[in-house]
Protein backbone atom coordinates (compact mmCIF):
# COMPACT_ATOMS: atom_id res chain seq x y z
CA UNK A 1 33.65 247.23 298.88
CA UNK A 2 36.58 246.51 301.69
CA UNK A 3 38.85 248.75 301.78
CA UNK A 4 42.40 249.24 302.83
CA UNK A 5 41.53 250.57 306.24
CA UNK A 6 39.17 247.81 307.22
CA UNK A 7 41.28 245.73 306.34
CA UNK A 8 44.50 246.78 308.59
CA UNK A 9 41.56 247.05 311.35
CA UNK A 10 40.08 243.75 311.33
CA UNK A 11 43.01 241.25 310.21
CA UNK A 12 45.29 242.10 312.82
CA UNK A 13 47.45 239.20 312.62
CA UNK A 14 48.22 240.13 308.77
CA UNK A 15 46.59 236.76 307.53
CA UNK A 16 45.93 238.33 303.94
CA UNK A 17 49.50 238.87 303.56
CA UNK A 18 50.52 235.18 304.31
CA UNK A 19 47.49 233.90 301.57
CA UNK A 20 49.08 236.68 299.13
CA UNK A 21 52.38 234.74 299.25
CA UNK A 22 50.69 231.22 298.89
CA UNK A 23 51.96 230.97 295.27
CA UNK A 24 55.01 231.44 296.28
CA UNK A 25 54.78 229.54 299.52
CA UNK A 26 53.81 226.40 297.51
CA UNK A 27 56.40 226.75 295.15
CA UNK A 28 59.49 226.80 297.97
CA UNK A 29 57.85 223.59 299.74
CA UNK A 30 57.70 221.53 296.54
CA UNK A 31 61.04 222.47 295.65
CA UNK A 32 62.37 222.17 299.48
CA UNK A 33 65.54 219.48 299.85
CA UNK A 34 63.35 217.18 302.12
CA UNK A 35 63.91 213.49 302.21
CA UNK A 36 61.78 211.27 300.65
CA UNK A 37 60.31 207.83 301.60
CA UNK A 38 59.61 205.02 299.69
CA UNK A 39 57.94 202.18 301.66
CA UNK A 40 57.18 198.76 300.09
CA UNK A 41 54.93 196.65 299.83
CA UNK A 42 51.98 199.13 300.95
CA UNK A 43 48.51 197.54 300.74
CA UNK A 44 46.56 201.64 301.67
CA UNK A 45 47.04 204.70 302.72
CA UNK A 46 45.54 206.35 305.73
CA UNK A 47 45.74 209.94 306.51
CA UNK A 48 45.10 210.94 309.85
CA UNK A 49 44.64 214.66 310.96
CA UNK A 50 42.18 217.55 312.24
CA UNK A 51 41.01 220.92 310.87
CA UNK A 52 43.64 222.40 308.53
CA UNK A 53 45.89 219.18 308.58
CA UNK A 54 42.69 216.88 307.84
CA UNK A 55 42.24 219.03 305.04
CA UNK A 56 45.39 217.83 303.73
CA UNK A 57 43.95 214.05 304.09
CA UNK A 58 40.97 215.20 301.87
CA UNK A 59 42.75 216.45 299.23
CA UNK A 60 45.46 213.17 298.95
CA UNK A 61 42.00 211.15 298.51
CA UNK A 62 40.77 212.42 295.80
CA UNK A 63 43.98 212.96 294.11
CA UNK A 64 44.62 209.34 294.42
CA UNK A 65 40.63 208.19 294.36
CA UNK A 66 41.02 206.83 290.82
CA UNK A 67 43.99 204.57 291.60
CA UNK A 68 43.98 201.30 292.55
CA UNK A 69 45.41 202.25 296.08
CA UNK A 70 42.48 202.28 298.81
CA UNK A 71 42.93 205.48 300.66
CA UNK A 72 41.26 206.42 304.31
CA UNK A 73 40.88 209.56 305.83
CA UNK A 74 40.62 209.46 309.86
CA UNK A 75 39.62 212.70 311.37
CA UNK A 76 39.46 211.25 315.10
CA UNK A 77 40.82 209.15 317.40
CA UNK A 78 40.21 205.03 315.87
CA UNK A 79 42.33 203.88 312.89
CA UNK A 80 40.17 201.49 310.30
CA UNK A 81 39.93 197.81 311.75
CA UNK A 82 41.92 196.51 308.44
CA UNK A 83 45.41 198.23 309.34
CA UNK A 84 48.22 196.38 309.42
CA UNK A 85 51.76 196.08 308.56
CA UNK A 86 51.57 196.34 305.02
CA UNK A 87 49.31 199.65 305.66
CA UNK A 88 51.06 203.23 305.28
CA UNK A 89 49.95 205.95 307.85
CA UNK A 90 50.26 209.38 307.83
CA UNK A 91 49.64 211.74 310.45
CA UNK A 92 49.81 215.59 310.17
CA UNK A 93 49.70 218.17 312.90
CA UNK A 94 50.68 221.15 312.10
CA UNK A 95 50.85 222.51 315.85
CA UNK A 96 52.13 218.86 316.90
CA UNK A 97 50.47 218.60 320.14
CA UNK A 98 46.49 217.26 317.99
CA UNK A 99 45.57 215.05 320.50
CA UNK A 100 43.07 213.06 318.26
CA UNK A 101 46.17 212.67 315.39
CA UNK A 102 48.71 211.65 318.52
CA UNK A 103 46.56 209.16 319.47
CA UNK A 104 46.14 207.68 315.81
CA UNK A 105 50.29 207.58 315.62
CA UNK A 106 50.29 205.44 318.77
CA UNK A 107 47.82 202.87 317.13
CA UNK A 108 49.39 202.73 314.25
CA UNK A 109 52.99 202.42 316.22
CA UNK A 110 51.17 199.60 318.14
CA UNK A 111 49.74 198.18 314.93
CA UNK A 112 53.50 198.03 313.46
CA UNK A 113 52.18 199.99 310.47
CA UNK A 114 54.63 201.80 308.59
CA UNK A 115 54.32 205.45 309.22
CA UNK A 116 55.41 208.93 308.30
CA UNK A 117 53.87 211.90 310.47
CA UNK A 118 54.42 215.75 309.93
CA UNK A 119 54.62 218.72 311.86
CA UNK A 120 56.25 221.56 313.86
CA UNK A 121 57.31 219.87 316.79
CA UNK A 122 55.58 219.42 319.24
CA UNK A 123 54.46 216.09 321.28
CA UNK A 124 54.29 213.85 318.12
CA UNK A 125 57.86 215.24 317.15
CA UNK A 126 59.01 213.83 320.38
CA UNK A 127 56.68 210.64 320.08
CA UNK A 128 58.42 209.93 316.83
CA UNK A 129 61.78 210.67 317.92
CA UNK A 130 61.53 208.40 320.77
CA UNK A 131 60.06 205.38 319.06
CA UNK A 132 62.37 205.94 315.77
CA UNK A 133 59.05 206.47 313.12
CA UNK A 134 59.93 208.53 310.02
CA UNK A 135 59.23 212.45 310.89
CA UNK A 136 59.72 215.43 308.62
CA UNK A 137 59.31 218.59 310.74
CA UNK A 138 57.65 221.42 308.50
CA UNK A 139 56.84 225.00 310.01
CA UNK A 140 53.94 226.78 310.99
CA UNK A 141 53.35 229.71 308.72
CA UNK A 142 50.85 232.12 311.01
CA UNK A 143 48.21 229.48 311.43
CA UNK A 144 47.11 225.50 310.56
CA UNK A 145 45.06 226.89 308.15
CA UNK A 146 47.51 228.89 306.83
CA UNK A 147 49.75 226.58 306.25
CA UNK A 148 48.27 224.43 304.46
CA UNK A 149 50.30 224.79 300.88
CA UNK A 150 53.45 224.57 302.72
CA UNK A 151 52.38 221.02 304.62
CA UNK A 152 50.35 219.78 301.00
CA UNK A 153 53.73 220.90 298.80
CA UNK A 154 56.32 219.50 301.33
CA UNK A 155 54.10 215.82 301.97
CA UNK A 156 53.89 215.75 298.02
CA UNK A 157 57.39 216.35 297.72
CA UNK A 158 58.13 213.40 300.15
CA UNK A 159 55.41 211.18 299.12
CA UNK A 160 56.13 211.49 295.19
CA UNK A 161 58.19 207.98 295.13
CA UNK A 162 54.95 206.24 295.67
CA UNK A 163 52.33 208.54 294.03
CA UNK A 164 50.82 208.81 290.96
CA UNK A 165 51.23 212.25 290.32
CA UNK A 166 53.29 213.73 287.78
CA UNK A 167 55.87 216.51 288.25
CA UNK A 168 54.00 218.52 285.58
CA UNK A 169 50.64 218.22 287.61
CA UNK A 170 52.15 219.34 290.48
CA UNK A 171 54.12 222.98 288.92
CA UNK A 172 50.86 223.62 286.82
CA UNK A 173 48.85 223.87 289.68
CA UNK A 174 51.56 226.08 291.41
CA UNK A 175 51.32 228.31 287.91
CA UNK A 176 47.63 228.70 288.39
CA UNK A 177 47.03 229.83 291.85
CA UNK A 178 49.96 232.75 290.45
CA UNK A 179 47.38 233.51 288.00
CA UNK A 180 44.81 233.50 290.16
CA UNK A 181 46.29 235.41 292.73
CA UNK A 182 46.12 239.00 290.77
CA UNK A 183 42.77 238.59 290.94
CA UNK A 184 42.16 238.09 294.39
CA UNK A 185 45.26 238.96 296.34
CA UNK A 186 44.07 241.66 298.97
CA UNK A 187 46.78 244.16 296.84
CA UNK A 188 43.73 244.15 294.64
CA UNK A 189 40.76 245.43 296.66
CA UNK A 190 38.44 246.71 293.70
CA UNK A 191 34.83 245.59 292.20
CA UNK A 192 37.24 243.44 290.09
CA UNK A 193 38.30 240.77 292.99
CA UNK A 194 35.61 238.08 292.39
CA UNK A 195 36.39 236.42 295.87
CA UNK A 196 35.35 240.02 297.39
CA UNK A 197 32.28 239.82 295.10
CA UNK A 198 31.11 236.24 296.45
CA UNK A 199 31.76 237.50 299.93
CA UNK A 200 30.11 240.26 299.92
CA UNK A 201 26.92 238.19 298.64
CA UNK A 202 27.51 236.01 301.16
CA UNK A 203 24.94 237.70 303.78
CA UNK A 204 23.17 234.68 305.24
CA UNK A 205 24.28 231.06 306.11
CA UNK A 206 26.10 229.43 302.55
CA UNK A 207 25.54 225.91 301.59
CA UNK A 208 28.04 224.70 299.22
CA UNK A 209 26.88 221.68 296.58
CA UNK A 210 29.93 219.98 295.15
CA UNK A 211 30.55 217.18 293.08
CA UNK A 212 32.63 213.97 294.55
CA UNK A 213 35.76 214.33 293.12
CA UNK A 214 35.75 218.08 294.55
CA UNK A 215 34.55 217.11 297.84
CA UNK A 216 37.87 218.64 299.62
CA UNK A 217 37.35 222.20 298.51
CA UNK A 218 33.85 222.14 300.05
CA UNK A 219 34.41 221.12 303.50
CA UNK A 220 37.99 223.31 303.35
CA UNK A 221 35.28 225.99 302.47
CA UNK A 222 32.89 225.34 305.23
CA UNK A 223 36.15 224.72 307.79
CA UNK A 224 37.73 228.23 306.84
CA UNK A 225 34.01 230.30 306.86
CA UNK A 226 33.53 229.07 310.37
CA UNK A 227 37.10 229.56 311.32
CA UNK A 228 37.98 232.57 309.73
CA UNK A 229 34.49 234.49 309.79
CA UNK A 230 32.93 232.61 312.68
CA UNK A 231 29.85 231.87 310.88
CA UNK A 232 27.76 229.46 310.14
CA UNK A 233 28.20 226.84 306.80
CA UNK A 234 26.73 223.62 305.21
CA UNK A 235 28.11 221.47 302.22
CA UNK A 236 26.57 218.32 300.75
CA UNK A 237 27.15 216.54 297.54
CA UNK A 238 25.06 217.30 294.91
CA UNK A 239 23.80 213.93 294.19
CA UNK A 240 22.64 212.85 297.23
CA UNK A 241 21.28 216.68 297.67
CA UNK A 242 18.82 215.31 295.05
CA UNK A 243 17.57 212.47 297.07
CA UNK A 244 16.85 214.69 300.36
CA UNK A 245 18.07 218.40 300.44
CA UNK A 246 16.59 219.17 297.22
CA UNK A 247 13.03 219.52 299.57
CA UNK A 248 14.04 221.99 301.93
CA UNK A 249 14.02 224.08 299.40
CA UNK A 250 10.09 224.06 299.04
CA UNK A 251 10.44 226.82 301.94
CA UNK A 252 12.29 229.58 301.88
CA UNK A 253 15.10 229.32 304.37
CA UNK A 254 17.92 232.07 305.48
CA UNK A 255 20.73 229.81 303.05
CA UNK A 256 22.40 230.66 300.40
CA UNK A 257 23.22 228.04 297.60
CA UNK A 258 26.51 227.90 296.00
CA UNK A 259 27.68 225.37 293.49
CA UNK A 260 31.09 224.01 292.70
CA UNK A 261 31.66 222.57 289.44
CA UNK A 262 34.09 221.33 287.19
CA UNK A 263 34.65 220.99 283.32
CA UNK A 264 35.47 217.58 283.70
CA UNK A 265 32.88 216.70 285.85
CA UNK A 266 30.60 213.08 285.37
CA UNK A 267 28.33 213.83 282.11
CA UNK A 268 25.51 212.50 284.74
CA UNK A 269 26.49 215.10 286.95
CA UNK A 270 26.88 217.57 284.92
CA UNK A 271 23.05 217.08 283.94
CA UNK A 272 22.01 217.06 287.79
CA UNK A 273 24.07 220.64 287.42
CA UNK A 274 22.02 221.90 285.14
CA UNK A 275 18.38 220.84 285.96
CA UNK A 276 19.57 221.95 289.53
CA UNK A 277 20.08 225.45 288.50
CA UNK A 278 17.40 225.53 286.22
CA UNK A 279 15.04 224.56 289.38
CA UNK A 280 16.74 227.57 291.33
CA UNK A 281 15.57 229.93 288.78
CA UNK A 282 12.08 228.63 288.30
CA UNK A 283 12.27 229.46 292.39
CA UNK A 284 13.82 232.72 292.03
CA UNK A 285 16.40 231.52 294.76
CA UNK A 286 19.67 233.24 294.23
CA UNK A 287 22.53 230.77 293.99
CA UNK A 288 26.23 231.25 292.65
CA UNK A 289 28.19 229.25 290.82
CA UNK A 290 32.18 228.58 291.61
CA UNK A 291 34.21 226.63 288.71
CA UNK A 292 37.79 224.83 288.79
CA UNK A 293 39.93 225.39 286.04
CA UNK A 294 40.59 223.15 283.28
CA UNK A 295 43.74 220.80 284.08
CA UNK A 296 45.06 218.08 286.60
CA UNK A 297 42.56 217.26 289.99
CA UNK A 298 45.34 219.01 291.99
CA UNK A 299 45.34 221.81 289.95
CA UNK A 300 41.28 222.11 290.45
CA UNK A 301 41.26 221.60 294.33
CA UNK A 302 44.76 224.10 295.29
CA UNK A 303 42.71 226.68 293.22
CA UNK A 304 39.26 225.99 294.66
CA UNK A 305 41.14 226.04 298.21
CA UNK A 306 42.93 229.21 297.36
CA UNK A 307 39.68 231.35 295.72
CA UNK A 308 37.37 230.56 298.57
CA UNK A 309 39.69 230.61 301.68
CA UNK A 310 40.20 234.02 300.65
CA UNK A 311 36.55 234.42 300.63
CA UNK A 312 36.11 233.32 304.15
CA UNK A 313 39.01 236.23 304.84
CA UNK A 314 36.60 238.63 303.10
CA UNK A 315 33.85 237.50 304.85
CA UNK A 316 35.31 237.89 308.43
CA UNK A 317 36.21 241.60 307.57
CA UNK A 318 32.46 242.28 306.30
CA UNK A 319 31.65 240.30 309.38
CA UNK A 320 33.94 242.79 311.64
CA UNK A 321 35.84 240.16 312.82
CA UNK A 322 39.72 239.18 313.13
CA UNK A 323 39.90 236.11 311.09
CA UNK A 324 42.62 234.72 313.17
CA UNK A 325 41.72 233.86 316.68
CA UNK A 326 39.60 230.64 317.32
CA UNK A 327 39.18 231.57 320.89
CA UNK A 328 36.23 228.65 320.76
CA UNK A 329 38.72 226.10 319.72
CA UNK A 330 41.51 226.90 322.04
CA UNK A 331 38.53 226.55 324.90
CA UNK A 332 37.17 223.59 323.80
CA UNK A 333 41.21 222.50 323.63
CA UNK A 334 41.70 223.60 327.37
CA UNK A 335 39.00 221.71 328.87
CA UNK A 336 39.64 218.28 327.26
């Protein structure tokens, strides 16, 4: 079990006490006095970022997959061939200076889409400022990553005039990460914390199976294991897992299988879910299982986001490791 001295050791930068204030952190950006937009005439919605902030693109997709409002997600450097005027554009950077997201804003600027970008200053704050696009400056709270309910909460907030979400959605998801948080906040560092438990189990390289509509909570889970505990992590969706992946499984590899499910997921699915674990057991392959709550699809993803980035943070101390530097990432940065 962690305890209280490995973890004042190991997170040095304190990013357990930021993720214990996420509840509350979420609840100050929805209710922030922000301006909102409300563009006409939109035709999509692209949302353009990296890491962290491409997170945020992920989960706006799947909230808004069952509308009749196409939605892309651009995690590099080309916009989608079909963007035009009537085409909405977001860009998020939560450092400002994403050189992949900068050069989407300047595409779209080009394309005379309309646009909105976020972030903390920065070269697309000044990009913005200069060319007169909408910009909402949001701050950094310790890291991207970290920041992430402040940046979702605050884009909601200025996006609502043209979303399909409901005010109620929104405030019961805030409610349930609350909830959740007694349970594994670090102020609770017992055999009770089940994000402790699922890191500590965590002893070889995780791959996560998740069904569509959850899709965001699995990469956010692979992005924050190899951020936060610099390790190694896989996710695939479970259907197409049983086209291909299902094989590797004939040999016993150094992976660990975790599923995330649902309630609501696809009665097909569901089945899949079950035969899957079923064929895990007839293996004697050890495999966890992590489940959404009950409620709206924002609800499900903020508290799938919440649980397991706090089991990446768990990980990196039974790893030995600061969770906060990405000294690979700011070389990578420096060099291109």
């Amino acid at each position: 079990m962690i305890t209280k001295a490995e973890l004042i050791k190991y997170d040095c930068s304190h990013m357990c006490d930021i993720y214990n204030k996420w509840p509350k952190i979420a609840k100050d950006a929805y209710n922030l006095e922000i301006e909102q937009i409300n563009f006409k005439n939109i035709n999509q919605l692209v949302f353009a970022g990296m890491g962290g902030s491409g997170a945020i693109g992920d989960m706006f997709a799947s909230i808004l997959s069952k509308t009749e409002i196409p939605v892309s997600v651009v995690k590099g450097f080309h916009l989608p061939s079909t963007i035009n005027s009537k085409s909405l554009v977001i860009t998020t950077s939560v450092s400002g200076n994403t050189l992949e997201t900068l050069t989407v804003l300047k595409e779209a600027y080009k394309r005379k889409s309309k646009i909105i970008s976020f972030s903390s200053g920065g070269k697309i704050e000044n990009y913005c400022n200069k060319n007169k696009i909408e910009y909402r400056k949001l701050k950094q709270i310790h890291s991207p990553r970290a920041s992430f309910v402040n940046y979702f909460y605050c884009i909601l907030n200025t996006l609502q005039p043209i979303l399909p979400v409901k005010k109620n959605e929104i405030t019961e998801s805030i409610k349930k990460i609350e909830i959740l948080s007694k349970n594994i906040s670090s102020n609770n560092l017992t055999k009770n914390n089940q994000a402790i438990n699922l890191a500590e189990w965590i002893n070889l390289i995780p791959i996560t199976y998740y069904p569509y509509g959850l899709k965001a909570a699995a990469i956010r889970f692979k992005n924050s294991l190899q951020e936060n505990s610099k390790s190694h992590a896989i996710t695939e969706n479970i259907v197409e897992m049983c086209h291909n992946g299902i094989m590797s499984w004939e040999k016993q590899k150094n992976i660990q299988p975790i599923l995330i499910e649902g309630k609501n997921d696809y009665s097909k699915t569901k089945s899949l879910q079950k035969i899957i674990k079923q064929y895990f057991s007839d293996n004697n392959i050890d495999y966890r299982v992590v489940s959404s709550p009950s409620g709206s699809i924002i609800t499900k993803l903020v508290y799938l986001i919440y649980f397991l980035d706090f089991v990446s943070i768990y990980r990196s101390i039974i790893n030995k490791v600061d969770p906060t530097p990405v000294k690979s990432i700011e070389y990578l940065k420096s060099k291109f």
